[in-house]
C-alpha atoms as a PDB file:
ATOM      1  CA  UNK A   1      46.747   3.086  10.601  1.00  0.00           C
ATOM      2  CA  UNK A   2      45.107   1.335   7.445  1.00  0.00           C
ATOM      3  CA  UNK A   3      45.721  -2.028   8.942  1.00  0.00           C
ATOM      4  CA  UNK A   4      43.666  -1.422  12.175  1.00  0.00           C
ATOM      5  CA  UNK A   5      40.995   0.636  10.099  1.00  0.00           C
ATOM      6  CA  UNK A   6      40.636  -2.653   7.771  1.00  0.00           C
ATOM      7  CA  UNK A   7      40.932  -5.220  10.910  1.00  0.00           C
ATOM      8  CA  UNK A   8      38.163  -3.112  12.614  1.00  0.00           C
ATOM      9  CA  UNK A   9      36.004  -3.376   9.484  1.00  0.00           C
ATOM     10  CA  UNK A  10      36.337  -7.479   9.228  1.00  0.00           C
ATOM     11  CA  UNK A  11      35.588  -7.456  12.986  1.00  0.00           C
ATOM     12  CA  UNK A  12      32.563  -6.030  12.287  1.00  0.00           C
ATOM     13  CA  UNK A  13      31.763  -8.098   9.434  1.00  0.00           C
ATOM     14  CA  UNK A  14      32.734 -11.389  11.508  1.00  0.00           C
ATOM     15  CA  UNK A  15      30.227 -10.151  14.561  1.00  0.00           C
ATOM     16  CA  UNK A  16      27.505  -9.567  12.083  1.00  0.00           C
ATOM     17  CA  UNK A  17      27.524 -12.986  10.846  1.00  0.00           C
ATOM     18  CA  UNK A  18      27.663 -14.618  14.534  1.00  0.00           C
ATOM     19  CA  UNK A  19      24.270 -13.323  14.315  1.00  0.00           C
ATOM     20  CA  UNK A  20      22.678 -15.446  11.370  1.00  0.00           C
ATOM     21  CA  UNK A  21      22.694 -19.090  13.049  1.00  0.00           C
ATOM     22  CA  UNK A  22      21.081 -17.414  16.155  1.00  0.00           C
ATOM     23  CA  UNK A  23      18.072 -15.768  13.785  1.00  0.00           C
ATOM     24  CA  UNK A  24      17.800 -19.331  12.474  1.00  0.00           C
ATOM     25  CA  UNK A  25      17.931 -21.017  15.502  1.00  0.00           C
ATOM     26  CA  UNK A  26      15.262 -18.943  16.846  1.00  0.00           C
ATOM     27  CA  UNK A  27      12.777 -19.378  13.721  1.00  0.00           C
ATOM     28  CA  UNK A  28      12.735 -15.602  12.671  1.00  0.00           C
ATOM     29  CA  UNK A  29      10.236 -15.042  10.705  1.00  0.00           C
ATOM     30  CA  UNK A  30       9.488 -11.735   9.355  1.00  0.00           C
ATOM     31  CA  UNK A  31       6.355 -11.764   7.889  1.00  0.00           C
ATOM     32  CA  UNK A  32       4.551 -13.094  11.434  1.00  0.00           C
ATOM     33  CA  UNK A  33       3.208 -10.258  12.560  1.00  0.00           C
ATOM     34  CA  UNK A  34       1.723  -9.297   8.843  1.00  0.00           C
ATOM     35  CA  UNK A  35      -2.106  -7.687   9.060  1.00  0.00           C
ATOM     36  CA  UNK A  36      -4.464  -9.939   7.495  1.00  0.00           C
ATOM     37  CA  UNK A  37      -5.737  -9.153   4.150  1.00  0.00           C
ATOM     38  CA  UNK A  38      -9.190  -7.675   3.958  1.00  0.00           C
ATOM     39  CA  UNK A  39     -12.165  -7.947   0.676  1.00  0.00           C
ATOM     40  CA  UNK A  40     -12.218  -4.157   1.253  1.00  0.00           C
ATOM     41  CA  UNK A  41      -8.347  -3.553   0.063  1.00  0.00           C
ATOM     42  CA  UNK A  42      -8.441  -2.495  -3.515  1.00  0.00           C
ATOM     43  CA  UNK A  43      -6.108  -5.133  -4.758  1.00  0.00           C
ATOM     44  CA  UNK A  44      -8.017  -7.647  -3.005  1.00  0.00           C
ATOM     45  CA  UNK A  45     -11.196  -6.175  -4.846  1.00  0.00           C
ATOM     46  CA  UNK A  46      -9.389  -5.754  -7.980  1.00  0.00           C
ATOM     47  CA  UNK A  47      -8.677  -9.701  -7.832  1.00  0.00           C
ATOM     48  CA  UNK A  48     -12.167 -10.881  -6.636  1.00  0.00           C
ATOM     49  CA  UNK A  49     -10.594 -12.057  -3.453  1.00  0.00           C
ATOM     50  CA  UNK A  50     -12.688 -13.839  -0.870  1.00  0.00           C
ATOM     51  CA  UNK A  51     -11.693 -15.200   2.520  1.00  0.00           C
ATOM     52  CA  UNK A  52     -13.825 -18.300   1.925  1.00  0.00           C
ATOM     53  CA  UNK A  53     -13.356 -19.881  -1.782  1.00  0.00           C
ATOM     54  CA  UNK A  54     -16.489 -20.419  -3.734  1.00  0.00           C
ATOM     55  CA  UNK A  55     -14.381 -22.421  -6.849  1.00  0.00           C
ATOM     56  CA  UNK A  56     -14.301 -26.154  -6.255  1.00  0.00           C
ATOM     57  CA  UNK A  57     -10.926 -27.312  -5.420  1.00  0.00           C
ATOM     58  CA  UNK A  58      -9.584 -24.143  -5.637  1.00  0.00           C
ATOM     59  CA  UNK A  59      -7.911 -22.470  -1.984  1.00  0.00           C
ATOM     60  CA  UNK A  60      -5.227 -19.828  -1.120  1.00  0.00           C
ATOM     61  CA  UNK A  61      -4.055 -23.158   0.487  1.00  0.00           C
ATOM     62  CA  UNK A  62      -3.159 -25.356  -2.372  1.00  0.00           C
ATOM     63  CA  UNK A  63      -2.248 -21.856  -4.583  1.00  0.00           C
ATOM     64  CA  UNK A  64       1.836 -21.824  -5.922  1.00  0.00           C
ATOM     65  CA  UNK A  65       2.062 -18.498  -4.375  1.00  0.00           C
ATOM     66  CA  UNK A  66       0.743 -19.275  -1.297  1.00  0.00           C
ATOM     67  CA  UNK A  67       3.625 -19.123   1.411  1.00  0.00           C
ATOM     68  CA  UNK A  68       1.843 -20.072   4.493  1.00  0.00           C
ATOM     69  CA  UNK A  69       2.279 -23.709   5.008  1.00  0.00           C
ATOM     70  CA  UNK A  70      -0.040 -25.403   6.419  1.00  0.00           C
ATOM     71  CA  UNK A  71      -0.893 -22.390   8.738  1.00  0.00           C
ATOM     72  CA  UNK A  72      -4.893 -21.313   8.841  1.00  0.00           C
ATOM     73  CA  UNK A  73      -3.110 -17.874   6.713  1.00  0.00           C
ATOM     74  CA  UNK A  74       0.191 -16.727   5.387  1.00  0.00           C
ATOM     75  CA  UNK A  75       2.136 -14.417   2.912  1.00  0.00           C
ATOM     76  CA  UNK A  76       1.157 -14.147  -0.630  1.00  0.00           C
ATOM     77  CA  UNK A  77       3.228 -12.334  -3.045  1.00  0.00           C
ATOM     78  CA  UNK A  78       0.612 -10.826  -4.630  1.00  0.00           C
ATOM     79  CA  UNK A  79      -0.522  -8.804  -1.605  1.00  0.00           C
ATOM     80  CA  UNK A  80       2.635  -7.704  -0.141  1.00  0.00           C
ATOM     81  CA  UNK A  81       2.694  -7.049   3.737  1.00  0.00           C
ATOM     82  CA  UNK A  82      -0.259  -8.532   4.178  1.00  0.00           C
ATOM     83  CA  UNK A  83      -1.295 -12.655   5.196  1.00  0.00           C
ATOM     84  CA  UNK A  84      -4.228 -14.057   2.959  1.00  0.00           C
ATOM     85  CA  UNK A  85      -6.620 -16.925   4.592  1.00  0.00           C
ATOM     86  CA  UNK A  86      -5.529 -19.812   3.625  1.00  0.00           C
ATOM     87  CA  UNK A  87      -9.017 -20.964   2.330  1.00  0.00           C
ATOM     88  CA  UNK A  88      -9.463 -17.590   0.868  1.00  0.00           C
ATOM     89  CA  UNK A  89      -9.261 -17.641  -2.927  1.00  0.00           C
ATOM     90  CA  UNK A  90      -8.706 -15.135  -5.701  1.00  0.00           C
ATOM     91  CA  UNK A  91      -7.691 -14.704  -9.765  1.00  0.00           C
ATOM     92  CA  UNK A  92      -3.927 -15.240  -9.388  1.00  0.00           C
ATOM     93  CA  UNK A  93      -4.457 -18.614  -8.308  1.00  0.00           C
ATOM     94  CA  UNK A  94      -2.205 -21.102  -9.273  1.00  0.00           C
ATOM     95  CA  UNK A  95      -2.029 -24.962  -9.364  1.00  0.00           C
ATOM     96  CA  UNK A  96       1.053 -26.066  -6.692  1.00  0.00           C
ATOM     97  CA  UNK A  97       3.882 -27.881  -9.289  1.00  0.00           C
END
């Protein structure tokens, strides 16, 4: 009985991970359908953040914590759940290494 319990268990396992290439394959991407970030959000006020930077050379775009790519918005860190414009600015910017 423990053998079939265990060798139902690693079947499991093993059909779980058939699963992972296919996510890939298919360009999952969890944050997609993220609501964009408003000025009005109290984080967002609490950082000065503005859809439209005002600070020469300075975008959401060319941020470190910016995840977006080269997508017109995307994930930041910093606002969780929620995609920033990505020529929005705010205090947490960051230089890209």
């Amino acid at each position: 009985m423990k053998n079939q319990t265990h060798d139902k268990s690693r079947r499991a396992i093993l059909k779980g991970l058939v699963s992972i290439p296919v996510l890939a394959i298919a360009g999952y991407q969890p944050t997609s359908y993220a609501a964009m970030l408003s000025a009005d959000d109290p984080t967002a006020k609490a950082l000065s953040y503005t859809e439209k930077s005002t600070t020469e050379g300075q975008t959401c775009a060319n941020c470190s914590l910016y995840q977006g790519g080269t997508a017109a918005a995307g994930p930041c860190p910093i606002f969780p759940d929620k995609d920033v414009a990505a020529p929005g600015w705010c205090k947490s910017w960051a230089a890209k290494a």
